[in-house]
C-alpha atoms as a PDB file:
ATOM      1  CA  UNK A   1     -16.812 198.369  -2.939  1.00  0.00           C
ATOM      2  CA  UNK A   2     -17.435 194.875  -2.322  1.00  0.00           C
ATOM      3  CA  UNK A   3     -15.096 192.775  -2.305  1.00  0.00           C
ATOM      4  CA  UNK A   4     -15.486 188.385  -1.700  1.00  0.00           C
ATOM      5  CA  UNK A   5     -14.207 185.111  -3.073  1.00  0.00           C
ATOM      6  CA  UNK A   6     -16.315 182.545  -6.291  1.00  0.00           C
ATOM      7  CA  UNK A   7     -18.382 181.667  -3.964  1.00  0.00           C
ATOM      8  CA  UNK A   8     -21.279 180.357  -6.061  1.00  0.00           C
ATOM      9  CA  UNK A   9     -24.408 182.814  -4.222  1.00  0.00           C
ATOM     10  CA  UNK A  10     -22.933 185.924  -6.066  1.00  0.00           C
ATOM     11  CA  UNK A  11     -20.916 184.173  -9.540  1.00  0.00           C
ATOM     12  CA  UNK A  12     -21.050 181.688 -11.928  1.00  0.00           C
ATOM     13  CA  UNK A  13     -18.764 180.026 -14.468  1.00  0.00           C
ATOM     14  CA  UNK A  14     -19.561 181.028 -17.771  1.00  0.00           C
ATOM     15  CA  UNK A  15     -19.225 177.543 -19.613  1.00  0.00           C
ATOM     16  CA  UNK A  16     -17.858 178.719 -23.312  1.00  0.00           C
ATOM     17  CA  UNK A  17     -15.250 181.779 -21.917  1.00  0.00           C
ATOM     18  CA  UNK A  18     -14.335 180.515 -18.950  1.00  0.00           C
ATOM     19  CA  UNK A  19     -14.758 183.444 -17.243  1.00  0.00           C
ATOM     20  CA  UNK A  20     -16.844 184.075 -14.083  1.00  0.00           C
ATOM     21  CA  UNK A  21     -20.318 186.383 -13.999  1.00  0.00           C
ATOM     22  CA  UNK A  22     -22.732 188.329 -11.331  1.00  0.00           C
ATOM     23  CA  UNK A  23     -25.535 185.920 -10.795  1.00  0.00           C
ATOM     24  CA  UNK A  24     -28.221 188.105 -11.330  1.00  0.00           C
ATOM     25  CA  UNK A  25     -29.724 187.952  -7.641  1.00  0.00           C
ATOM     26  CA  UNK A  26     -26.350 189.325  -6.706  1.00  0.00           C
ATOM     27  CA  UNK A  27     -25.729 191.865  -9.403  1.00  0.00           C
ATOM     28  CA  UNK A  28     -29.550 193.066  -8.077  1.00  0.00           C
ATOM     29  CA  UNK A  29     -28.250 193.397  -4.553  1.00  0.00           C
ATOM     30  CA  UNK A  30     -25.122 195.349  -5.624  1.00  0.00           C
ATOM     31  CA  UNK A  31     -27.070 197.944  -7.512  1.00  0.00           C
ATOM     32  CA  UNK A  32     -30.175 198.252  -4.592  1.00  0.00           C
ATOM     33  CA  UNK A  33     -27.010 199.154  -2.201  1.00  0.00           C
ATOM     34  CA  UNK A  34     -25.073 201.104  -5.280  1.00  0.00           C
ATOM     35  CA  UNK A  35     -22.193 198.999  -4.388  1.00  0.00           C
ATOM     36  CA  UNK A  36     -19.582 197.566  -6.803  1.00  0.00           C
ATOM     37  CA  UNK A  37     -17.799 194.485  -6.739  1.00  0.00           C
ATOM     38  CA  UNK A  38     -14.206 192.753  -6.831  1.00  0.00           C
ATOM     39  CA  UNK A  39     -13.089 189.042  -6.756  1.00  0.00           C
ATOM     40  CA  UNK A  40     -10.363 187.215  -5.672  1.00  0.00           C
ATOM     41  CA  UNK A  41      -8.563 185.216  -8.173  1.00  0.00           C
ATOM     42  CA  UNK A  42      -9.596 181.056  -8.492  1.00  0.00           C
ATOM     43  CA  UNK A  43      -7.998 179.538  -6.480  1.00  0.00           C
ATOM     44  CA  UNK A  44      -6.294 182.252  -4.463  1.00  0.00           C
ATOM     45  CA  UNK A  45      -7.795 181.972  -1.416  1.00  0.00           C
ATOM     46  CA  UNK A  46      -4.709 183.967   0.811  1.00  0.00           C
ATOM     47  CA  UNK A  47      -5.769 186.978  -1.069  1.00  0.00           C
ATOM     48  CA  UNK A  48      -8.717 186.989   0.835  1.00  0.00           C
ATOM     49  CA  UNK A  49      -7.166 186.551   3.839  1.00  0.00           C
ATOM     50  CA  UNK A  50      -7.856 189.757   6.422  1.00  0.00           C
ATOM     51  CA  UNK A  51     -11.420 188.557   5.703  1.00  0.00           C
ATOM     52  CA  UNK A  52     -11.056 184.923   6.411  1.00  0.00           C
ATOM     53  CA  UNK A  53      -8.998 185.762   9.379  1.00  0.00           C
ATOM     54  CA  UNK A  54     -11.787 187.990  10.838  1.00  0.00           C
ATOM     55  CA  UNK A  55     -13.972 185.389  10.535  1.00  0.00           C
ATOM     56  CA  UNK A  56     -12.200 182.804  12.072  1.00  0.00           C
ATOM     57  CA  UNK A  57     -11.432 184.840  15.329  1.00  0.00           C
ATOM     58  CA  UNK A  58     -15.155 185.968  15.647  1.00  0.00           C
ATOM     59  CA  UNK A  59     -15.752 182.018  15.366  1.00  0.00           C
ATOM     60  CA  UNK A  60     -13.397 181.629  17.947  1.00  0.00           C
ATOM     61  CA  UNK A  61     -14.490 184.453  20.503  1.00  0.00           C
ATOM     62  CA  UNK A  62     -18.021 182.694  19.803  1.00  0.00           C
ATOM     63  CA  UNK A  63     -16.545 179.524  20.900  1.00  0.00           C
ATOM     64  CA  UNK A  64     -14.744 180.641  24.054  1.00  0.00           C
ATOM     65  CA  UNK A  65     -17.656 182.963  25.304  1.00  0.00           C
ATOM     66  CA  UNK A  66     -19.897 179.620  25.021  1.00  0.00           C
ATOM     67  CA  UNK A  67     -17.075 177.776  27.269  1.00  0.00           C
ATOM     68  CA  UNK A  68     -17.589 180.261  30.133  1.00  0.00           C
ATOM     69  CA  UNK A  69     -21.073 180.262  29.848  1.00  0.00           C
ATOM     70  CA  UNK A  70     -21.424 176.937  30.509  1.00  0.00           C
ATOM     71  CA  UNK A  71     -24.009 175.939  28.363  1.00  0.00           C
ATOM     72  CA  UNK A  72     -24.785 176.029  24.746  1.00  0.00           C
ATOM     73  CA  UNK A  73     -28.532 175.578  24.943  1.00  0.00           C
ATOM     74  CA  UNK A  74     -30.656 179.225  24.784  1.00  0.00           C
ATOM     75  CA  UNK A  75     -34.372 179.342  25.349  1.00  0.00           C
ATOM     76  CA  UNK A  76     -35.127 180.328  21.295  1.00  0.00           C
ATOM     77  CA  UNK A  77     -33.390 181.779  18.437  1.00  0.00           C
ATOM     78  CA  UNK A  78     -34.167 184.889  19.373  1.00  0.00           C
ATOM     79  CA  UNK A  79     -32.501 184.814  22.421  1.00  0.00           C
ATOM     80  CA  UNK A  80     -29.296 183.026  20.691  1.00  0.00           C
ATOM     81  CA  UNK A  81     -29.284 185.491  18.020  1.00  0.00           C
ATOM     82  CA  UNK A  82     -29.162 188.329  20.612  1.00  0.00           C
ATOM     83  CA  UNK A  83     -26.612 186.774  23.017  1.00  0.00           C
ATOM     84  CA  UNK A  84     -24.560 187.080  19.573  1.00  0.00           C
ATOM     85  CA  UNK A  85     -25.166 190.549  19.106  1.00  0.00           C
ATOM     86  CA  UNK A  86     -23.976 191.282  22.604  1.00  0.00           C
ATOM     87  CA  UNK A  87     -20.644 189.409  22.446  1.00  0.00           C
ATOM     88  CA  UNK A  88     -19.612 190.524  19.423  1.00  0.00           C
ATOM     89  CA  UNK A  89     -20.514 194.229  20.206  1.00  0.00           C
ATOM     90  CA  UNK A  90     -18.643 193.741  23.310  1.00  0.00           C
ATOM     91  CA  UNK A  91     -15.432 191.372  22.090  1.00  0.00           C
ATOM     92  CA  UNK A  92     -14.933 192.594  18.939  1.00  0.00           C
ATOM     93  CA  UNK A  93     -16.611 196.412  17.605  1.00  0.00           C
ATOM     94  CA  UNK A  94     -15.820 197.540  21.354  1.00  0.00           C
ATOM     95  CA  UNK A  95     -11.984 197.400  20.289  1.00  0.00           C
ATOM     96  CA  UNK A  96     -12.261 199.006  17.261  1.00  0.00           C
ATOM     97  CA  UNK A  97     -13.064 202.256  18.457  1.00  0.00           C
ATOM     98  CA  UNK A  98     -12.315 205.137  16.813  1.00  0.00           C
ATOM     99  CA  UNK A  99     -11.370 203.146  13.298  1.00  0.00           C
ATOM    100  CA  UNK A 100     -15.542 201.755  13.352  1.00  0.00           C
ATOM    101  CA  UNK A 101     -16.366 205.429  14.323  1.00  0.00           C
ATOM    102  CA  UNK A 102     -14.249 206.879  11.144  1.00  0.00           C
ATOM    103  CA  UNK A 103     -15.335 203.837   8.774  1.00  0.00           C
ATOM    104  CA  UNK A 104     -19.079 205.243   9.939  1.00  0.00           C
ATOM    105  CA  UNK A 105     -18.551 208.642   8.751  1.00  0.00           C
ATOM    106  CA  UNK A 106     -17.775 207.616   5.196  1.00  0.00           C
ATOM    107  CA  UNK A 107     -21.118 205.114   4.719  1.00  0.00           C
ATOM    108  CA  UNK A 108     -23.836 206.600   2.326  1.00  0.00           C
ATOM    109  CA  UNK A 109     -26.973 206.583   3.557  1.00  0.00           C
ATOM    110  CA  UNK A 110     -29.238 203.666   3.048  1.00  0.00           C
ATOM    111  CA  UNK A 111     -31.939 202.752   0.208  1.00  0.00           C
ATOM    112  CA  UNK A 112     -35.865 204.289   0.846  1.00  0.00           C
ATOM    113  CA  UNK A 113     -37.075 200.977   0.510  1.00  0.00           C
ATOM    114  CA  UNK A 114     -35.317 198.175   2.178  1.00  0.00           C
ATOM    115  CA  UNK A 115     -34.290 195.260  -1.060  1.00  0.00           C
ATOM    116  CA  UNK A 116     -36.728 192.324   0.183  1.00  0.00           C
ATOM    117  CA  UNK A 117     -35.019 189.386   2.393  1.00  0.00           C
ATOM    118  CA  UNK A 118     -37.046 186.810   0.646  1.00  0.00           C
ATOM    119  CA  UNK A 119     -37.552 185.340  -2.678  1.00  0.00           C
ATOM    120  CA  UNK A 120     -40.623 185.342  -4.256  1.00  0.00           C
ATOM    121  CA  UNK A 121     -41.723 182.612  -6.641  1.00  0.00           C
ATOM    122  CA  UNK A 122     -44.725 180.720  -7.952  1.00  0.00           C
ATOM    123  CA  UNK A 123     -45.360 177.037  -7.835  1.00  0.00           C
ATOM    124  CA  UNK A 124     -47.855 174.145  -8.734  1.00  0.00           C
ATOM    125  CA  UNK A 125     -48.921 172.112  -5.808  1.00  0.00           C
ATOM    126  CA  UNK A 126     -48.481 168.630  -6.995  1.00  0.00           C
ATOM    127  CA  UNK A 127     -50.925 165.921  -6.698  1.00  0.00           C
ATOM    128  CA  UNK A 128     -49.915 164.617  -3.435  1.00  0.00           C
ATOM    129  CA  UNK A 129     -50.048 167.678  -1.592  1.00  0.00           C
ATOM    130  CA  UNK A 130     -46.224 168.589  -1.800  1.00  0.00           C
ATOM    131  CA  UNK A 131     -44.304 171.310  -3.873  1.00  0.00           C
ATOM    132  CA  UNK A 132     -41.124 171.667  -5.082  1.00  0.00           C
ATOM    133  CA  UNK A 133     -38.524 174.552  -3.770  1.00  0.00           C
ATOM    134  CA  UNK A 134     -34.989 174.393  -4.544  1.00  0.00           C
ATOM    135  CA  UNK A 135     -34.839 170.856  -4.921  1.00  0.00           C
ATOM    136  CA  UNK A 136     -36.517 170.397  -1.461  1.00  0.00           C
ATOM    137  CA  UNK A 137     -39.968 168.893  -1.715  1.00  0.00           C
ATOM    138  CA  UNK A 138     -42.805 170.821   1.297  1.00  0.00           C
ATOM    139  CA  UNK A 139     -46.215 169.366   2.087  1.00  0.00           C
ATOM    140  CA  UNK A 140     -49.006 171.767   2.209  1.00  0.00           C
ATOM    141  CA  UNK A 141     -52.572 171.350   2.680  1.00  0.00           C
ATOM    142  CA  UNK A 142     -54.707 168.969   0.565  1.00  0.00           C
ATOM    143  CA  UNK A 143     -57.038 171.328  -0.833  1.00  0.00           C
ATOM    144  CA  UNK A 144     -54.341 173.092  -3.169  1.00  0.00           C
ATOM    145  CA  UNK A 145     -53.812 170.151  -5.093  1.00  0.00           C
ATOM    146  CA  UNK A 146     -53.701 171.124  -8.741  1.00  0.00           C
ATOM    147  CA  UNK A 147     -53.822 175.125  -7.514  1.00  0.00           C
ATOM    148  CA  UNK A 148     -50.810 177.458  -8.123  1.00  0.00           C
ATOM    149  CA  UNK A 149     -49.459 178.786  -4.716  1.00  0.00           C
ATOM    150  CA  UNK A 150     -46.958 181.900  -4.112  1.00  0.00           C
ATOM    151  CA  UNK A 151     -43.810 180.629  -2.005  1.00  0.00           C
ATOM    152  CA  UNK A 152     -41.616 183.781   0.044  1.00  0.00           C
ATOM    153  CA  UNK A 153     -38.429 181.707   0.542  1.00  0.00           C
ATOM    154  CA  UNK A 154     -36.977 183.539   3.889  1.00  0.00           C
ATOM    155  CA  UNK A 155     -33.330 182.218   5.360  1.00  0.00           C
ATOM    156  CA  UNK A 156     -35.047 180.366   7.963  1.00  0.00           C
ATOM    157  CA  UNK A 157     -38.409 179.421   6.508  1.00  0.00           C
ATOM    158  CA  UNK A 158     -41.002 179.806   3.849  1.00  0.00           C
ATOM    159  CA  UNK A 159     -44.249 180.800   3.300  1.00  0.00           C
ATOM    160  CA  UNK A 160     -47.128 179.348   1.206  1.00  0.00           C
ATOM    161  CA  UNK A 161     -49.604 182.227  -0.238  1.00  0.00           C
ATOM    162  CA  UNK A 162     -53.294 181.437  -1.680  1.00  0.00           C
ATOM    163  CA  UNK A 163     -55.607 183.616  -2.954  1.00  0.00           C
ATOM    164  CA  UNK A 164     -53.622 186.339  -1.107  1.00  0.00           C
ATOM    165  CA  UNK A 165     -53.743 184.660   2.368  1.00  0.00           C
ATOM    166  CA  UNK A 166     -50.892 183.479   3.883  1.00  0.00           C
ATOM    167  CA  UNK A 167     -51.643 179.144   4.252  1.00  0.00           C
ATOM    168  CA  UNK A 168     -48.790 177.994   5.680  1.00  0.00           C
ATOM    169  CA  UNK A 169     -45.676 179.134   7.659  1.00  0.00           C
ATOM    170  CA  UNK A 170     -43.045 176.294   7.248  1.00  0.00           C
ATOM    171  CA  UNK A 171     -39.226 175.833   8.543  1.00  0.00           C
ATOM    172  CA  UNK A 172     -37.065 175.857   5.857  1.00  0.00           C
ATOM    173  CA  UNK A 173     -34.821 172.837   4.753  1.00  0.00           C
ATOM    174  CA  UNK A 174     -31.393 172.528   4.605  1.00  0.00           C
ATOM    175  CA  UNK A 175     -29.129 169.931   3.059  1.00  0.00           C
ATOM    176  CA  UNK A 176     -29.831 167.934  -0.877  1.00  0.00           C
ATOM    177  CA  UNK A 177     -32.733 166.670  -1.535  1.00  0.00           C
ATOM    178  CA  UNK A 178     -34.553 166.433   1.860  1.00  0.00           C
ATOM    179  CA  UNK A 179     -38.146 166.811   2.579  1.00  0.00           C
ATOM    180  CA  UNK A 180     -40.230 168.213   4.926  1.00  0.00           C
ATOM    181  CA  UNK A 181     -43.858 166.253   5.246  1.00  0.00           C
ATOM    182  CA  UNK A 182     -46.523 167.022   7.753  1.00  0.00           C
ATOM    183  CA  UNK A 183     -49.253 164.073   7.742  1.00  0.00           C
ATOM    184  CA  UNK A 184     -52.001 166.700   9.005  1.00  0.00           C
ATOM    185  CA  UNK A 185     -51.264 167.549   4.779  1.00  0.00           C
ATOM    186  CA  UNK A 186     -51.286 164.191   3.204  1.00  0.00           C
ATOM    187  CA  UNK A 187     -53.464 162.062   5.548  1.00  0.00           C
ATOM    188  CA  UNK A 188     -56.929 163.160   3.865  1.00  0.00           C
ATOM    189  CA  UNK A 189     -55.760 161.631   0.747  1.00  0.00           C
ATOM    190  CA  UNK A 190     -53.622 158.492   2.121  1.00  0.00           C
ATOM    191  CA  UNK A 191     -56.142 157.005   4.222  1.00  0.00           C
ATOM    192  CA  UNK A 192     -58.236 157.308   0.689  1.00  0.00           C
ATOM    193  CA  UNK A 193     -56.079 154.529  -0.422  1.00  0.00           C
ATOM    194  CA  UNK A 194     -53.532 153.221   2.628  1.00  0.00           C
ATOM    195  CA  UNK A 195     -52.320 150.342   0.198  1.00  0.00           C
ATOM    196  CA  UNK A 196     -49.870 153.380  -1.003  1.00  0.00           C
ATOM    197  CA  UNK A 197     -48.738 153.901   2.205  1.00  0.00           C
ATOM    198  CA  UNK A 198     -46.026 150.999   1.866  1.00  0.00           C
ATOM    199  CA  UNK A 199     -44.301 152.605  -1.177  1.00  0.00           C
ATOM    200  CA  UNK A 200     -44.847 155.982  -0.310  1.00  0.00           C
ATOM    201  CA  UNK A 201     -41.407 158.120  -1.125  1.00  0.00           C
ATOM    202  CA  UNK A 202     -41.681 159.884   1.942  1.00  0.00           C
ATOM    203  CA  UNK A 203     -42.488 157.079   4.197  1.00  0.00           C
ATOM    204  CA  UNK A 204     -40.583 157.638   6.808  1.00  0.00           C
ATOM    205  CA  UNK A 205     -41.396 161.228   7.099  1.00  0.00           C
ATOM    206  CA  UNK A 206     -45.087 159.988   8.953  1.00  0.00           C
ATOM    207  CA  UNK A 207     -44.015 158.830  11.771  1.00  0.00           C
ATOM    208  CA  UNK A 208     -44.384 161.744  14.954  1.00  0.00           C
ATOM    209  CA  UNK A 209     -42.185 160.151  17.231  1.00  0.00           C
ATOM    210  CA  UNK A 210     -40.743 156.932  17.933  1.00  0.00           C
ATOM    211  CA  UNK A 211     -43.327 155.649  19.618  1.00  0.00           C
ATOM    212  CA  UNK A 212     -45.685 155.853  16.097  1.00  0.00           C
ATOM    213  CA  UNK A 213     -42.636 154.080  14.316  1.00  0.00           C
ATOM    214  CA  UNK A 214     -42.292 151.302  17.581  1.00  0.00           C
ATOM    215  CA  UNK A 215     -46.255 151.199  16.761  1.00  0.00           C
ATOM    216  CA  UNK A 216     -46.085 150.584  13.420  1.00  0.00           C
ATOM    217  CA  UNK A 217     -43.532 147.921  13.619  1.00  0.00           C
ATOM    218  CA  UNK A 218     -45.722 145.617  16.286  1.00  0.00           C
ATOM    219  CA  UNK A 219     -48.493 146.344  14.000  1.00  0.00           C
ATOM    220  CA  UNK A 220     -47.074 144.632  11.011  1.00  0.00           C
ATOM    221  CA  UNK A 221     -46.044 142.037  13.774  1.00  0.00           C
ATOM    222  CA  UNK A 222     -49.250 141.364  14.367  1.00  0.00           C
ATOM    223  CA  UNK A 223     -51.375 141.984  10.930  1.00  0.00           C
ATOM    224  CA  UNK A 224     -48.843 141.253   8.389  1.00  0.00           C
ATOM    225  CA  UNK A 225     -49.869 143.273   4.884  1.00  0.00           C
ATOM    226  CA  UNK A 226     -53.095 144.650   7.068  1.00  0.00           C
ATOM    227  CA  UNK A 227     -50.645 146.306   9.337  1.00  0.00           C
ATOM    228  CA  UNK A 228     -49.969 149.739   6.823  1.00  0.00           C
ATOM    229  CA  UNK A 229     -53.848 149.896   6.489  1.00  0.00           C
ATOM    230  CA  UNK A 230     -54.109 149.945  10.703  1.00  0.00           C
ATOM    231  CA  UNK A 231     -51.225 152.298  11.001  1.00  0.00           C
ATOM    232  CA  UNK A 232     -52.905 154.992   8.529  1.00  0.00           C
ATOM    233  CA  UNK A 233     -56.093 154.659  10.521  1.00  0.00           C
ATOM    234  CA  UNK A 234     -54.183 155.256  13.432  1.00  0.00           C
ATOM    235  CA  UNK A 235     -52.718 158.561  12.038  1.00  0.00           C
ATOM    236  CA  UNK A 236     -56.206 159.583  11.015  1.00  0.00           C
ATOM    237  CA  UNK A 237     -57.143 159.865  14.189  1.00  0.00           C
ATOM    238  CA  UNK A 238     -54.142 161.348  15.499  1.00  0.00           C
ATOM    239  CA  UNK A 239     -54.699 164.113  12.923  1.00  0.00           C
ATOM    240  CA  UNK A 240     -58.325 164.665  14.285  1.00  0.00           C
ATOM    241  CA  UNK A 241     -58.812 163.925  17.661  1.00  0.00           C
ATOM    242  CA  UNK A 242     -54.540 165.123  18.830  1.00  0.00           C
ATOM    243  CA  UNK A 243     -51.311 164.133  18.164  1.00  0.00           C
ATOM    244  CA  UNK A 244     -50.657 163.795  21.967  1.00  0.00           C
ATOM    245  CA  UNK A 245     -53.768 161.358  23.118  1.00  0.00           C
ATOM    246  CA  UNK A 246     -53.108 159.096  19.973  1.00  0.00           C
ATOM    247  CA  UNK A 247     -49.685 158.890  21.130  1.00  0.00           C
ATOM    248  CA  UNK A 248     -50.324 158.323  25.147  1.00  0.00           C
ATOM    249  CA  UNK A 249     -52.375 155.294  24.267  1.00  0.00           C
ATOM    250  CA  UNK A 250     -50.506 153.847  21.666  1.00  0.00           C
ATOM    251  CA  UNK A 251     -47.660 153.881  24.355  1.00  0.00           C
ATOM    252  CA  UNK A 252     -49.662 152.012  26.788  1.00  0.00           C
ATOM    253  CA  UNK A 253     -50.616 149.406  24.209  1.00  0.00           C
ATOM    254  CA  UNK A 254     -46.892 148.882  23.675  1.00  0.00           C
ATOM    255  CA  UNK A 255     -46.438 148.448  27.517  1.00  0.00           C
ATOM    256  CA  UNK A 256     -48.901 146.334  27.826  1.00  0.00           C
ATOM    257  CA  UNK A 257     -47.795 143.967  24.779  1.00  0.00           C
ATOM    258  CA  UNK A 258     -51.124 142.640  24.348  1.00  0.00           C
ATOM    259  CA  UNK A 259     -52.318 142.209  20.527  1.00  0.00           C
ATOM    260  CA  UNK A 260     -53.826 145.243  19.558  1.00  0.00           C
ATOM    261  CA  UNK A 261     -55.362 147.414  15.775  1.00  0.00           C
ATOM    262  CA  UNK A 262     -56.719 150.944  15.352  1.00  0.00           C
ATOM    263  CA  UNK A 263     -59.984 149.558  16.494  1.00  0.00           C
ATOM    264  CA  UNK A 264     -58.192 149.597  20.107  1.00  0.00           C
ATOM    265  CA  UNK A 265     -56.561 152.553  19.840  1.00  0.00           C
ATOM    266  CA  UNK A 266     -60.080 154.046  18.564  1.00  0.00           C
ATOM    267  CA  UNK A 267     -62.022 153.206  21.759  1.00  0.00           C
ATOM    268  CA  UNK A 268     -59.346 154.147  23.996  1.00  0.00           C
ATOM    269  CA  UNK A 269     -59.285 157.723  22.484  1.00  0.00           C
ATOM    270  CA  UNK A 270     -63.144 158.013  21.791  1.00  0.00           C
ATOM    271  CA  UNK A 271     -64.419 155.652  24.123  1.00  0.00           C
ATOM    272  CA  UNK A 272     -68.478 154.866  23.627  1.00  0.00           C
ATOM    273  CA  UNK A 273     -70.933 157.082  25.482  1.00  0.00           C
ATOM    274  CA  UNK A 274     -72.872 155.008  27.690  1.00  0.00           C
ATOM    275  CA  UNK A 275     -76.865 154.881  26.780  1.00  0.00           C
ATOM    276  CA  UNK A 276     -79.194 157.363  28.343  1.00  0.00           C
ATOM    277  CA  UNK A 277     -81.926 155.580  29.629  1.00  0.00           C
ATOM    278  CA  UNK A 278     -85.772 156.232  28.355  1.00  0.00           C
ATOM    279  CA  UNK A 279     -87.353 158.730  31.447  1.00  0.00           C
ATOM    280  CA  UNK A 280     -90.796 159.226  31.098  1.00  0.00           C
ATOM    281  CA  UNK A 281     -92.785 162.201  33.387  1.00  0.00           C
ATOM    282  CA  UNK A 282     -96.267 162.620  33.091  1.00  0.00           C
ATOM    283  CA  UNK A 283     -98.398 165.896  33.268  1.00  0.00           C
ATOM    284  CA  UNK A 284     -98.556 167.242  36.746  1.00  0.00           C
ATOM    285  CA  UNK A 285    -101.629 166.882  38.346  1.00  0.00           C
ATOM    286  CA  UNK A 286    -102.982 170.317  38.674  1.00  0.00           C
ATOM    287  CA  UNK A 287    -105.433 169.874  41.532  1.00  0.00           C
ATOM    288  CA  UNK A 288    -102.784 169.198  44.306  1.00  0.00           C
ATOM    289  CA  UNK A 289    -101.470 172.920  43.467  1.00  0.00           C
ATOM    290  CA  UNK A 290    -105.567 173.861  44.016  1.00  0.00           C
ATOM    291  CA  UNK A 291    -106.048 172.289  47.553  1.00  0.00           C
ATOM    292  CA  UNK A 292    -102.828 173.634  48.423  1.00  0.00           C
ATOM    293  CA  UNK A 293    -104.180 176.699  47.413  1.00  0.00           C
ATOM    294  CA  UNK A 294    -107.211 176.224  49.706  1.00  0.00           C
ATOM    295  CA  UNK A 295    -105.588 174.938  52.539  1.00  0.00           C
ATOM    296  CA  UNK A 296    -103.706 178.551  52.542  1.00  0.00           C
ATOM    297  CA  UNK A 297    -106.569 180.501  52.232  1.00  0.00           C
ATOM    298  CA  UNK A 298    -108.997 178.868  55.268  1.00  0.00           C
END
């Protein structure tokens, strides 16, 4: 038995009864697990309340272990994700004891097959490299445009399937109607036409860092209208020749505050190979190796 609140992940509202339903992602997860389910009643949230109040101590013991570790920054995810394992193990399963053992001994044994932790759909990639998931809008390369791509939605990220290769591995959104846009996606097409640049919806989604923005700003200082045309010349070659040199230079341009375009930034990141000069050798003249020859043999 299962037993949780409304929440919207595993019901919905049926509009004409005014009921409540098993969304059917849910009602699939129930019967993988051969579990059944119970609700709380709207608006009754203190019937749920051994749950709730589990969760808020485990939020607090979370809290408190952080205080005397002095430091809320981990090395990855993984390592975060671990740490939590270990306190909870430790602060919380460690005093249940013999009611976690019992609890144990009364669990059915799981599925074969493990129910997928993704969701699987298909989508068209639009014709400025981006798709649509969940209301969240995902460059991908330039080359699907018009193609239909296969999207795993994970907790933590998705990925982008082609012809039954795996394309692209991206982190996954959170929030209402965000975006995630990589210019090494969109750049092929945009500097195709860098006029758009200035009403592009995701504008502010190409610029790296700050110091591309702080760029981009002294360019328009300096070129007016020309100064979107520069900028997307600039990212062009950030795209193929590294993010990080593009940006190195760019920052000593701003340092220096001298007037400068992509033209600059172009010959301080491929700077001209100087001429080889013209070196002509003749044919060696074969009858020095001959008296050398004689000279050895008298």
């Amino acid at each position: 038995m299962l037993r949780s609140d409304n929440l919207s992940a595993a019901t919905h509202e049926l509009p004409l009864s005014g009921g409540r339903a098993l969304t059917k992602r849910y009602r699939a997860l129930l019967e993988h697990y051969g579990l059944r389910s119970t609700r709380i009643f709207p608006r009754k949230a203190h019937e749920n309340g051994v749950v709730e109040q589990a969760h808020r101590r485990t939020k607090s013991i979370l809290a408190q272990m952080l205080v005397l570790r002095g430091s809320c920054d981990f090395p990855s995810v993984e390592e975060y994700q671990c740490w939590v394992r270990e306190v909870i193990e430790r602060e919380h399963n460690a005093l249940l004891g013999e009611k976690l053992a019992e609890e144990r001994r009364h669990l059915h044994a799981l599925p074969a097959m493990a129910l997928p932790a993704y969701t699987s759909m298909t989508v068209k990639v639009r014709r400025w490299s981006t798709i649509r998931v969940l209301n969240h809008t995902y460059s991908v390369p330039a080359r699907l445009i018009g193609e239909r791509v296969r999207v795993l939605l994970h907790h933590d990220h998705l990925e982008v399937y082609f012809a039954g290769k795996m394309v692209e591995r991206l982190p996954r959104i959170r929030g209402q109607h965000a975006a995630r846009i990589d210019y090494h996606h969109v750049i092929w097409s945009l500097v195709k036409k860098p006029g758009a640049f200035a009403r592009y919806r995701w504008r502010e989604e190409l610029f790296p860092s700050l110091i591309f923005r702080r760029a981009c700003d002294v360019l328009r200082s300096f070129h007016g209208e020309r100064a979107d045309a520069e900028y997307v010349r600039i990212l062009y070659m950030a795209a193929t020749n590294g993010e990080a040199v593009v940006e190195r230079t760019l920052r000593e341009l701003l340092d220096s505050a001298d007037r400068f375009d992509a033209d600059h930034v172009r010959r301080a990141v491929r700077p001209e190979r100087p001429s080889v000069p013209s070196v002509a050798i003749g044919a060696p003249d074969l009858r020095v190796y001959d008296a050398l020859l004689e000279e050895a043999v008298s």
